[in-house]
C-alpha atoms as a PDB file:
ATOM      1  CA  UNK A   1      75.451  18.888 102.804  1.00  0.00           C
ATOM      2  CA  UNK A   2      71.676  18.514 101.113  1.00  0.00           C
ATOM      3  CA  UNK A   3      70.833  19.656  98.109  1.00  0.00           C
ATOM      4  CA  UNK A   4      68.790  22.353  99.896  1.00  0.00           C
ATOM      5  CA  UNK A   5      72.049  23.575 101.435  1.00  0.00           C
ATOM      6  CA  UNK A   6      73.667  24.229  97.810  1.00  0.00           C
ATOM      7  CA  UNK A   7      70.817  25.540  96.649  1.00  0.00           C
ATOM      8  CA  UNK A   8      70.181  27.830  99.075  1.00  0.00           C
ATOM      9  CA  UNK A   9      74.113  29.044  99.244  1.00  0.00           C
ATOM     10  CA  UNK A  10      73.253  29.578  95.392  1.00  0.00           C
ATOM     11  CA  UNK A  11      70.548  31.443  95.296  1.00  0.00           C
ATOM     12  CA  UNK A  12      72.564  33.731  98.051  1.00  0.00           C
ATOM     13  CA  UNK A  13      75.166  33.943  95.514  1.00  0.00           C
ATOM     14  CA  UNK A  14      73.275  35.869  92.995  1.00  0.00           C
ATOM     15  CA  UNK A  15      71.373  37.913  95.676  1.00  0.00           C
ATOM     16  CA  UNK A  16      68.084  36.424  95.328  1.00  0.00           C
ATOM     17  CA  UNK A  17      67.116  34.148  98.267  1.00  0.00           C
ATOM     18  CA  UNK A  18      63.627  34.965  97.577  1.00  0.00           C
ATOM     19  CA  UNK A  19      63.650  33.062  94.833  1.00  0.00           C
ATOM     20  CA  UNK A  20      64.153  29.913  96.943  1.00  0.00           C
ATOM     21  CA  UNK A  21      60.394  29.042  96.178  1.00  0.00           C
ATOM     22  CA  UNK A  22      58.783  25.553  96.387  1.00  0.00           C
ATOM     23  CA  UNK A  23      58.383  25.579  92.656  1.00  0.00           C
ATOM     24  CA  UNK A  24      62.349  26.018  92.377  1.00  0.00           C
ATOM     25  CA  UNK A  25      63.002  24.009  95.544  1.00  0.00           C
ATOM     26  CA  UNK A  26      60.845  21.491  93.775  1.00  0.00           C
ATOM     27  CA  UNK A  27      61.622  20.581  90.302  1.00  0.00           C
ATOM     28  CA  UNK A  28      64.238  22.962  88.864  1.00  0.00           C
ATOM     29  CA  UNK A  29      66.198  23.287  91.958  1.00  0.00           C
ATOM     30  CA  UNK A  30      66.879  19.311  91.543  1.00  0.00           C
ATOM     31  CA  UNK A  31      67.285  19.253  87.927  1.00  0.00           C
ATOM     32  CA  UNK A  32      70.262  22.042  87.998  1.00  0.00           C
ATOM     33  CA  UNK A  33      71.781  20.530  91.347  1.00  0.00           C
ATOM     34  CA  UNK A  34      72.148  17.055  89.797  1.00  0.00           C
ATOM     35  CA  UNK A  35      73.469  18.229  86.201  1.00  0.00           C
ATOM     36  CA  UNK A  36      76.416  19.905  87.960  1.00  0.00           C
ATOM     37  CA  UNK A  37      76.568  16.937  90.725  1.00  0.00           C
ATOM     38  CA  UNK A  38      76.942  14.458  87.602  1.00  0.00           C
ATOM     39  CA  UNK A  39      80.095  16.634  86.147  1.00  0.00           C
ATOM     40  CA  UNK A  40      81.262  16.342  89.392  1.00  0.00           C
ATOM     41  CA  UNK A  41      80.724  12.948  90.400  1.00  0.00           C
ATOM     42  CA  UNK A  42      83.392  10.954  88.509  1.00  0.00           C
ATOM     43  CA  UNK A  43      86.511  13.189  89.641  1.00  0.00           C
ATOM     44  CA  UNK A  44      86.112  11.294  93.245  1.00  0.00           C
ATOM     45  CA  UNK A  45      83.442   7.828  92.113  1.00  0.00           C
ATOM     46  CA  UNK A  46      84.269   5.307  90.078  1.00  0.00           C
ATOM     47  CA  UNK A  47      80.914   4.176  90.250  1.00  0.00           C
ATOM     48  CA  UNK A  48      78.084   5.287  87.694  1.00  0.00           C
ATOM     49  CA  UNK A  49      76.227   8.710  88.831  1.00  0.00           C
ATOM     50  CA  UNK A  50      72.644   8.230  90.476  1.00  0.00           C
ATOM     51  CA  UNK A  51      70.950  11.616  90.627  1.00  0.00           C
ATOM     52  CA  UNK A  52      69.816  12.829  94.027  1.00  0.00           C
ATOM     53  CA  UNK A  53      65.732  11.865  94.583  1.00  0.00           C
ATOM     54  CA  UNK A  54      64.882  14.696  96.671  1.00  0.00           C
ATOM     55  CA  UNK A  55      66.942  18.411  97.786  1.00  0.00           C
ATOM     56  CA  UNK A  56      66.424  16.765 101.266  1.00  0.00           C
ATOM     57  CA  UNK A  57      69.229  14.118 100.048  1.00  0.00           C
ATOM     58  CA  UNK A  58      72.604  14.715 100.940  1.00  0.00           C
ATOM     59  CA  UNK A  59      75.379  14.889  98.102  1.00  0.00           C
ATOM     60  CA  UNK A  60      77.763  12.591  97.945  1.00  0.00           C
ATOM     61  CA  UNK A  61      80.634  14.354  97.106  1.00  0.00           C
ATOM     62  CA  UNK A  62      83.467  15.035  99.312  1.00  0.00           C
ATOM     63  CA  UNK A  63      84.005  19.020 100.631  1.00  0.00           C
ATOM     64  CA  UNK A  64      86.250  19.766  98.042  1.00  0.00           C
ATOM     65  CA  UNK A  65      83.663  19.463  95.976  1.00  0.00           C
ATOM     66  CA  UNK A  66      81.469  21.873  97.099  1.00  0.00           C
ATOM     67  CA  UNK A  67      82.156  25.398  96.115  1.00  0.00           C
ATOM     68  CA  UNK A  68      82.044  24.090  92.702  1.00  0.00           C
ATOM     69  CA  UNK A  69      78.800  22.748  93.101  1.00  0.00           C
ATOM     70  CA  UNK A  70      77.699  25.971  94.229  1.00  0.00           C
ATOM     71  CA  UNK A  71      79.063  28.054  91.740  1.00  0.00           C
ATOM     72  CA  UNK A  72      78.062  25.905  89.168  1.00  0.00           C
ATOM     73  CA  UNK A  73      74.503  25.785  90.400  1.00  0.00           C
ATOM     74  CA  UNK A  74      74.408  29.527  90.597  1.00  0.00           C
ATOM     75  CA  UNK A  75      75.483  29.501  86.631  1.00  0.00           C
ATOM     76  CA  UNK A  76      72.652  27.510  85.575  1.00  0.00           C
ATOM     77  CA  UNK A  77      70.403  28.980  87.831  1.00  0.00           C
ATOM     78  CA  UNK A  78      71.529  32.099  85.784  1.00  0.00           C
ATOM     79  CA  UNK A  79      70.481  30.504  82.631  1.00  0.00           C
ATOM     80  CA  UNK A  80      66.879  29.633  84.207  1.00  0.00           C
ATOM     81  CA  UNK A  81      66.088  32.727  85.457  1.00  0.00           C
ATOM     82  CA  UNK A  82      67.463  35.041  81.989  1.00  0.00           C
ATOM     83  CA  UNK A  83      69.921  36.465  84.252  1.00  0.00           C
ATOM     84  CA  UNK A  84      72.655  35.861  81.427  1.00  0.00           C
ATOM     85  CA  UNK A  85      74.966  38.961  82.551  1.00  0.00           C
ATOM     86  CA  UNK A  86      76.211  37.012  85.486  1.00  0.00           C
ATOM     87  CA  UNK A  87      76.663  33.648  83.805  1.00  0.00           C
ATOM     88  CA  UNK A  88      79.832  34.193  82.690  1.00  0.00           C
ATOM     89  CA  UNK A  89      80.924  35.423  86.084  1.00  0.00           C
ATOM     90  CA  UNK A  90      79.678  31.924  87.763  1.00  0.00           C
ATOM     91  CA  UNK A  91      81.035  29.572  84.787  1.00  0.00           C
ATOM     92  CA  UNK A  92      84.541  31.247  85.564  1.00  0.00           C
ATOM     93  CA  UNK A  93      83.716  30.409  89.254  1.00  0.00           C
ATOM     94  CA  UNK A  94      83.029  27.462  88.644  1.00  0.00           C
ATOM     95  CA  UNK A  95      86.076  26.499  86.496  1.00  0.00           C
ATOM     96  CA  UNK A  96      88.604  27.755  89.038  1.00  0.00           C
ATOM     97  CA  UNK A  97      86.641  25.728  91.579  1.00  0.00           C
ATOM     98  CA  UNK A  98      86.816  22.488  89.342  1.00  0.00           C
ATOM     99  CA  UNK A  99      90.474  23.039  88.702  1.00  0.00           C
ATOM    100  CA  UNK A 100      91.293  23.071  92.440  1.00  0.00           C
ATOM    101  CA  UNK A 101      89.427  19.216  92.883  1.00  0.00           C
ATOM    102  CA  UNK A 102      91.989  17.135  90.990  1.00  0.00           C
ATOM    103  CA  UNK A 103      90.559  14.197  89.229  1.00  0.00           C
ATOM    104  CA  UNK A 104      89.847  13.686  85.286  1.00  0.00           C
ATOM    105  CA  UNK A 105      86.754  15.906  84.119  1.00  0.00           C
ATOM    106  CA  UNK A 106      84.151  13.343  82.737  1.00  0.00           C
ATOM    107  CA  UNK A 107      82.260  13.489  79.373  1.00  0.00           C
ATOM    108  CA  UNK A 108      78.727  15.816  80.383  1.00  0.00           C
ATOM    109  CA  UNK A 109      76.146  13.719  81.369  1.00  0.00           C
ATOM    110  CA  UNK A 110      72.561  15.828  80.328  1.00  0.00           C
ATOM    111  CA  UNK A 111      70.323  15.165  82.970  1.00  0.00           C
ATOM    112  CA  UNK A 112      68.312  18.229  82.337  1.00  0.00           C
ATOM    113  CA  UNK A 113      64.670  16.921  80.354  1.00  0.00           C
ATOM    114  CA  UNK A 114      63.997  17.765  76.926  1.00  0.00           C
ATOM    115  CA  UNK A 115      60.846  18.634  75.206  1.00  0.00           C
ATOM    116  CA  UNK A 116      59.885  15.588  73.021  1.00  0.00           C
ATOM    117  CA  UNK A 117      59.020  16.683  69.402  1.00  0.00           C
ATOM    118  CA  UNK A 118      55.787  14.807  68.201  1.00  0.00           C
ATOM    119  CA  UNK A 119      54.856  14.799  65.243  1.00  0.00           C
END
């Protein structure tokens, strides 16, 4: 499955596949996929994480896998889009889903980008 694929399964979830835009399909869309992909990633790799390039990439994480990365998408997507009343809903989601995969949760990995301060 490509990162498209999760993110449009996502954006289904909360009810808003207009919002499948080439600004979120761009940037954002890849930014939320591979901070939930990287909390995934070491309950099936040993290997360090390398976050996808592109949505066109496929994920590299087994089927199991997958509903959590959807739900878990959805939550942040929540997050981006001020749709807090539904976050909780998809973090719960996505906890049941992550309990079901097996495999020792890793330490978060932030890959989402942070405003520098300059002084």
């Amino acid at each position: 499955m490509t990162g498209m694929s999760i993110l449009r399964q996502a954006y289904s979830l909360l009810g808003q596949p207009e919002r499948l835009t080439a600004e979120t399909a761009g940037e954002t869309g890849l930014l939320v996929i591979n901070q939930i992909c990287s909390e995934l990633w070491h309950r099936e790799h040993a290997e360090e994480f390398v976050p996808l390039d592109n949505l066109g990439q496929r994920v590299a994480l087994s089927g199991r896998c997958l509903p959590a990365l959807t739900y878990g998408t959805a939550m942040l997507l929540c997050l981006n889009s001020q749709e807090e009343t539904h976050y909780d809903r998809y973090l719960e989601l996505y906890r049941q889903a992550t309990a079901g995969i097996g495999g020792q949760p890793w330490r978060r990995a932030y890959t989402m980008p942070t405003e520098e301060v300059t002084a």
